[in-house]
Protein backbone atom coordinates (compact mmCIF):
# COMPACT_ATOMS: atom_id res chain seq x y z
CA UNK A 1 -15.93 -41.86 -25.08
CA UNK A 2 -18.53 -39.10 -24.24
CA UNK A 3 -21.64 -41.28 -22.51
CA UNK A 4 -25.26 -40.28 -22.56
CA UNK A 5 -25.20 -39.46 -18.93
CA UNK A 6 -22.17 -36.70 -19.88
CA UNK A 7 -24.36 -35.55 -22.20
CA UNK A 8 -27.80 -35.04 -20.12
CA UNK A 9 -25.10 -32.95 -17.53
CA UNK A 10 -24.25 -30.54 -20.79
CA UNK A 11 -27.95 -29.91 -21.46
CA UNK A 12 -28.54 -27.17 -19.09
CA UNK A 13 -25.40 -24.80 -20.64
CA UNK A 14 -26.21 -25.88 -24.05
CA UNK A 15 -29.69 -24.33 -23.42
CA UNK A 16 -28.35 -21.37 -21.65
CA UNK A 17 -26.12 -20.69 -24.91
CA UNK A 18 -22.92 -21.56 -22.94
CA UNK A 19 -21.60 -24.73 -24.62
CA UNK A 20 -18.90 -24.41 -27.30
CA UNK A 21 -16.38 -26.24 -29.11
CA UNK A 22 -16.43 -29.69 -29.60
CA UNK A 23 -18.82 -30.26 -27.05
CA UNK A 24 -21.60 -28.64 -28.01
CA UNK A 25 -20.56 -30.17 -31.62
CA UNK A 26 -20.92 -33.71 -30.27
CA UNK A 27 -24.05 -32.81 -28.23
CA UNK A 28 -25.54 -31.68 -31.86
CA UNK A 29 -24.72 -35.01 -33.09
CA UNK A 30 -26.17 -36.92 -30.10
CA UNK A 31 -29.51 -34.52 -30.34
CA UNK A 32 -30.14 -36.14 -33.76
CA UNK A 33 -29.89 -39.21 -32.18
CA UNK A 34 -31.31 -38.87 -29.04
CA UNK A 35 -35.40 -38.45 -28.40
CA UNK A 36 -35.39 -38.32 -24.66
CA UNK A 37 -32.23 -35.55 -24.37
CA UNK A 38 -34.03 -33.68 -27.41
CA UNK A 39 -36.80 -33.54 -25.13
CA UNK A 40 -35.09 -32.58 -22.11
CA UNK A 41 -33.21 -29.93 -24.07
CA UNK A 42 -36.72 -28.66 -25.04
CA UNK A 43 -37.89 -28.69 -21.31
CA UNK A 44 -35.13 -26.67 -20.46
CA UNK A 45 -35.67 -23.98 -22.71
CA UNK A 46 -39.18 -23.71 -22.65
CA UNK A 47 -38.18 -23.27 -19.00
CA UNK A 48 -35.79 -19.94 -19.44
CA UNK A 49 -38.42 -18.53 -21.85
CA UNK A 50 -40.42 -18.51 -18.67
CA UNK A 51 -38.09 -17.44 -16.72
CA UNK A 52 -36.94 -14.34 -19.27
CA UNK A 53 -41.20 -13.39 -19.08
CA UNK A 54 -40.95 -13.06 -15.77
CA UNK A 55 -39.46 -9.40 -15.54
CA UNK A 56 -42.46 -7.88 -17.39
CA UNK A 57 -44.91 -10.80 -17.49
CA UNK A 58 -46.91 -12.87 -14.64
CA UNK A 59 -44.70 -14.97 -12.35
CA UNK A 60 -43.79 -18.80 -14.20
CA UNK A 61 -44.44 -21.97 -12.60
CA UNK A 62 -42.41 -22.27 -9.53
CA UNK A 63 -41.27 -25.91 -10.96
CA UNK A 64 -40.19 -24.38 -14.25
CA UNK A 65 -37.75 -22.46 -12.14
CA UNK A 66 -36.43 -24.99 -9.59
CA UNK A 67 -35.94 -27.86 -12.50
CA UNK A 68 -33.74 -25.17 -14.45
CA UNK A 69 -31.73 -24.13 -10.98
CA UNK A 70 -31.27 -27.95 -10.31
CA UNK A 71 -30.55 -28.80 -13.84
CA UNK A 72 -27.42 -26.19 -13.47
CA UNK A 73 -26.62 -26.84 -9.55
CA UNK A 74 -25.94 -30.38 -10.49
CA UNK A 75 -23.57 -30.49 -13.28
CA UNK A 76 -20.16 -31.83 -12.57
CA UNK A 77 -18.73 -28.87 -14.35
CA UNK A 78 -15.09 -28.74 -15.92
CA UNK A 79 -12.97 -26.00 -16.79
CA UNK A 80 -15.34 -25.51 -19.43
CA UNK A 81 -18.46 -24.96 -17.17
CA UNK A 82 -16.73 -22.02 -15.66
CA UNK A 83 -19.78 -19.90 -13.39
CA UNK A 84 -22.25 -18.01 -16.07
CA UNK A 85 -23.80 -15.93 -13.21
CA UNK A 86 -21.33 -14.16 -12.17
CA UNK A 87 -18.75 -13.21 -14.13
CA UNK A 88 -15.06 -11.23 -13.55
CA UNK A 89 -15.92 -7.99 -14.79
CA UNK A 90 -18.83 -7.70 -12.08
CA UNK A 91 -15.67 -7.22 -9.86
CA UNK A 92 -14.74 -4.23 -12.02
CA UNK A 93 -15.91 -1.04 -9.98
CA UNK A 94 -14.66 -2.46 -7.01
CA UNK A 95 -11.15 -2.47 -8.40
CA UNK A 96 -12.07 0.68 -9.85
CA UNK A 97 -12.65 2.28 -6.35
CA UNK A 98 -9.61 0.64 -4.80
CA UNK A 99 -7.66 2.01 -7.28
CA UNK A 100 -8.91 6.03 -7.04
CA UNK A 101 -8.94 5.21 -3.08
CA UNK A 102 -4.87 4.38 -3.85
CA UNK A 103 -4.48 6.92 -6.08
CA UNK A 104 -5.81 9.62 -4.14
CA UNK A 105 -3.86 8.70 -0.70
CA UNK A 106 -0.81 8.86 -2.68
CA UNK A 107 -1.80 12.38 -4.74
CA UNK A 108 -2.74 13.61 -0.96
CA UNK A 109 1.21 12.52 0.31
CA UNK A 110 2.44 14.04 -2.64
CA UNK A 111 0.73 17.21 -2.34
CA UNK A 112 1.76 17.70 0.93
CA UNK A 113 5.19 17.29 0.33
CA UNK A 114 5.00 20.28 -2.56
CA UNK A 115 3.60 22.68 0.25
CA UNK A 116 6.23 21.96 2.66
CA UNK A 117 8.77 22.22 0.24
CA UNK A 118 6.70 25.24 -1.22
CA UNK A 119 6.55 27.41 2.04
CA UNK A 120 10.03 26.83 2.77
CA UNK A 121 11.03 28.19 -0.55
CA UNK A 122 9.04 31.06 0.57
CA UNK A 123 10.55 31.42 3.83
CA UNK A 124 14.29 31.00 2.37
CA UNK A 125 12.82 33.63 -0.47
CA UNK A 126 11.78 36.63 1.98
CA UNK A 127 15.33 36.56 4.09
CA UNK A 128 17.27 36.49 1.17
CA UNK A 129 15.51 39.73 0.18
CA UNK A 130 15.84 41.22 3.18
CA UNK A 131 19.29 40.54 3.40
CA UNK A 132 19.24 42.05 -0.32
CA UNK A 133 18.04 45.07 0.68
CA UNK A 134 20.14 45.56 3.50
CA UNK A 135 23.06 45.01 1.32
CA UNK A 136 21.01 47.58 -0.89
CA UNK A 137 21.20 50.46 1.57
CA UNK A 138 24.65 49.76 2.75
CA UNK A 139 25.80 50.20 -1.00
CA UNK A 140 23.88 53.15 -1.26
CA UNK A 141 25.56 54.53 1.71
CA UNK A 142 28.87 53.78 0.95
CA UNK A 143 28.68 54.72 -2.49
CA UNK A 144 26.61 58.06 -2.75
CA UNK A 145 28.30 61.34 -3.39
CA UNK A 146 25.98 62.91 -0.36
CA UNK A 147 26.49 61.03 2.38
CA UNK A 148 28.84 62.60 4.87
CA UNK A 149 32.54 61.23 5.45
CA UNK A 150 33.64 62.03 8.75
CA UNK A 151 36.95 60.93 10.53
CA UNK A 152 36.98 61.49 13.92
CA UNK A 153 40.54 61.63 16.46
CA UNK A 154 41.39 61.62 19.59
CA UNK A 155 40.73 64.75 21.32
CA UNK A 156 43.29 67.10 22.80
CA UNK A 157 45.48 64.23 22.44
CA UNK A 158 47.98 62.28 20.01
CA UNK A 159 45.29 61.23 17.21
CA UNK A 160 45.83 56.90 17.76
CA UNK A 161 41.99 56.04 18.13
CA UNK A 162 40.56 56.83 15.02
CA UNK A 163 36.81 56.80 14.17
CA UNK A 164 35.00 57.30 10.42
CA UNK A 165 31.17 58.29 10.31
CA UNK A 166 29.63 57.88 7.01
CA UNK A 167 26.06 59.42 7.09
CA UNK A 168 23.25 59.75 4.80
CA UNK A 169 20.73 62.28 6.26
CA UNK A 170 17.98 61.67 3.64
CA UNK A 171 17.31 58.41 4.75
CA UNK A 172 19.17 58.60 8.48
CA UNK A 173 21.93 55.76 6.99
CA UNK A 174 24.88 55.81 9.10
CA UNK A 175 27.92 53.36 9.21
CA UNK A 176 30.56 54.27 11.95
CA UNK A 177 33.94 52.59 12.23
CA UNK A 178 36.85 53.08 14.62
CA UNK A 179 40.60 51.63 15.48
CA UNK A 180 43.10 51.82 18.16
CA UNK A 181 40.44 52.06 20.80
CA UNK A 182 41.71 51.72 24.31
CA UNK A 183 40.03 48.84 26.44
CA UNK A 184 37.04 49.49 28.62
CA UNK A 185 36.73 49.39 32.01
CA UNK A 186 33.71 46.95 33.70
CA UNK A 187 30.24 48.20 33.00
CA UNK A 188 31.49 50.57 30.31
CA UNK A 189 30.80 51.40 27.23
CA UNK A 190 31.69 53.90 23.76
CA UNK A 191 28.23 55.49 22.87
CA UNK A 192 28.29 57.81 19.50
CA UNK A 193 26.62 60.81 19.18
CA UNK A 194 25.08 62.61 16.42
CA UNK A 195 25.10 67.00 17.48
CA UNK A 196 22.36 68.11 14.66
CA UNK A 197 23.31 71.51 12.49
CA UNK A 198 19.52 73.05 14.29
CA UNK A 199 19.73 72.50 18.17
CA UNK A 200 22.50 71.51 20.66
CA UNK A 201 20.89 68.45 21.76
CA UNK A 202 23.27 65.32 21.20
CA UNK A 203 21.45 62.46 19.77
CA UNK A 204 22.56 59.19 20.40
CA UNK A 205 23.34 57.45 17.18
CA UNK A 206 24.36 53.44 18.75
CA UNK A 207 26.79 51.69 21.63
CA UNK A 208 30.04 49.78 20.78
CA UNK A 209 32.54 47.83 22.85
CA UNK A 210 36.15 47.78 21.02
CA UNK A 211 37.50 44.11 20.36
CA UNK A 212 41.09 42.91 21.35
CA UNK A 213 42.80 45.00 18.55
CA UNK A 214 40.37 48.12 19.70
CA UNK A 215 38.55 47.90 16.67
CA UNK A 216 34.96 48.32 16.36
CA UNK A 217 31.65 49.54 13.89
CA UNK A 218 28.70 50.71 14.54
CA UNK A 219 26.25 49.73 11.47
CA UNK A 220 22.82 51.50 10.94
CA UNK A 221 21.59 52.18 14.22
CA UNK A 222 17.92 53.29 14.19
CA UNK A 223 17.96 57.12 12.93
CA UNK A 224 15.43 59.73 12.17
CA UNK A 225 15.61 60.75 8.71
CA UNK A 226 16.15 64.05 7.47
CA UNK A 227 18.69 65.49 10.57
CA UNK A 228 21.48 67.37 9.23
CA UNK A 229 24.80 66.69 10.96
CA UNK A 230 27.31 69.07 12.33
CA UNK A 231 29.32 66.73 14.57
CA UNK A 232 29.57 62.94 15.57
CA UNK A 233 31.90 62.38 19.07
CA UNK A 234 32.50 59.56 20.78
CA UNK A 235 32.09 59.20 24.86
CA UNK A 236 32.33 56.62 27.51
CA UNK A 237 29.74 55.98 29.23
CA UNK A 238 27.74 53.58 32.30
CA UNK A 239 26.47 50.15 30.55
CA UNK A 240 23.11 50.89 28.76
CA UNK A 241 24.28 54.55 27.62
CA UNK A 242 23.28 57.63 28.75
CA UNK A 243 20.45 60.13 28.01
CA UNK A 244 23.62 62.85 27.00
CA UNK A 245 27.32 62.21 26.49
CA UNK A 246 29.73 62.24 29.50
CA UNK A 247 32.62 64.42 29.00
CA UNK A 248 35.69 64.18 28.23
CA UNK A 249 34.90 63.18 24.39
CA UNK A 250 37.16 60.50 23.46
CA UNK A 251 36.89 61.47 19.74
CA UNK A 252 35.39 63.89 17.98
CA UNK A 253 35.02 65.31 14.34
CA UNK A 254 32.94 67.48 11.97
């Protein structure tokens, strides 16, 4: 059974609005029973009206304001007199900002797995067209009814080595491929040579070394575009080439 002294402790948050249920029900009831809690009750609210007049108003009675604080500091409260003045969603923007703060480390990681992943698509991107235009030119070479097929044999000799220059003077494209080539002897080398239709000058057109089977290729050394051809020959030469072929020509064609 609710006492009087239960109900003086329920005064303050009935005042403040904060009692519900069937509490503040049976504090109604006791209020129309009770003079000295109806005038208590009345104390305490004349006391907040104060208080509210004091944002705009003059300052209320210091007592006004320490009886209401005490009135509320001292009740015994229950789960039902859960804290008024302060309540959860005060907490609100600081979850807020923990959250973004999360959100954004996480958005920042995941960004800066995209550009890694990103610039090595790039990377992967520009050698495969190189490679593609490589292939491009090799085709073209190959494959157009200009470019130049030359055989080349041994010279002054039974024809066993063999050598095939395909050349593309427009663009300087030249693939050279030989067989049967004899073995080298140390710090030697093949070095193919390119004799121009204008001028007698050999130009050197790219070093080889035959493998095991005396097969090797020479595959688009750097050429200047635009020189016509009238021979490619073949000569051995000191490691590192030379500045004009060596004679005897090992092979030789036009």
């Amino acid at each position: 059974m609710t006492t009087h002294e239960q109900f003086a402790d329920d005064l303050a948050l009935y005042a403040l609005g904060s009692l519900a249920g069937e509490t503040a029900a049976d504090l109604d009831a006791h209020l129309e029973e009770c003079a000295a809690c109806r005038q208590e009750l009345a104390r305490l609210q004349g006391d907040m009206a104060l208080l509210a007049l004091s944002a705009s108003g003059p300052a209320p009675p210091q007592r006004a304001r320490q009886r209401l604080l005490k009135a509320i500091g001292h009740e015994p409260r229950s789960p039902r007199a859960i804290l008024v003045r302060r309540r959860w969603w005060t907490l609100a923007p600081v979850f807020a900002s923990l959250v973004l703060a999360i959100f954004a480390i996480l958005l920042w990681r995941e960004n800066a797995r995209y550009r890694d992943r990103i610039e090595a698509l790039k990377s992967d991107a520009a050698q495969n067209q190189a490679t593609l235009e490589e292939a491009k030119h090799l085709l073209v070479l190959l494959t157009d009814p200009s470019a130049k097929h030359v055989t080349l044999v041994a010279a002054q000799s039974k024809p066993q080595p063999a050598g095939k220059a395909i050349y593309m003077a427009g663009n300087g494209a030249l693939v050279f491929m030989a067989s049967n080539l004899a073995q080298l002897a140390p710090q030697k080398t093949y070095e193919l040579w390119l004799v121009p239709m204008r001028g007698n000058r050999p130009l050197p057109a790219g070093m080889f070394k035959p493998d095991r089977d005396g097969n090797a290729m020479v595959m688009m050394p750097p050429m200047s575009p635009g020189v016509e051809a009238s021979t490619f020959a073949v000569t051995i030469e000191p490691e590192g080439g030379s500045a004009t072929p060596t004679m005897p020509m090992v092979l030789v064609g036009s």
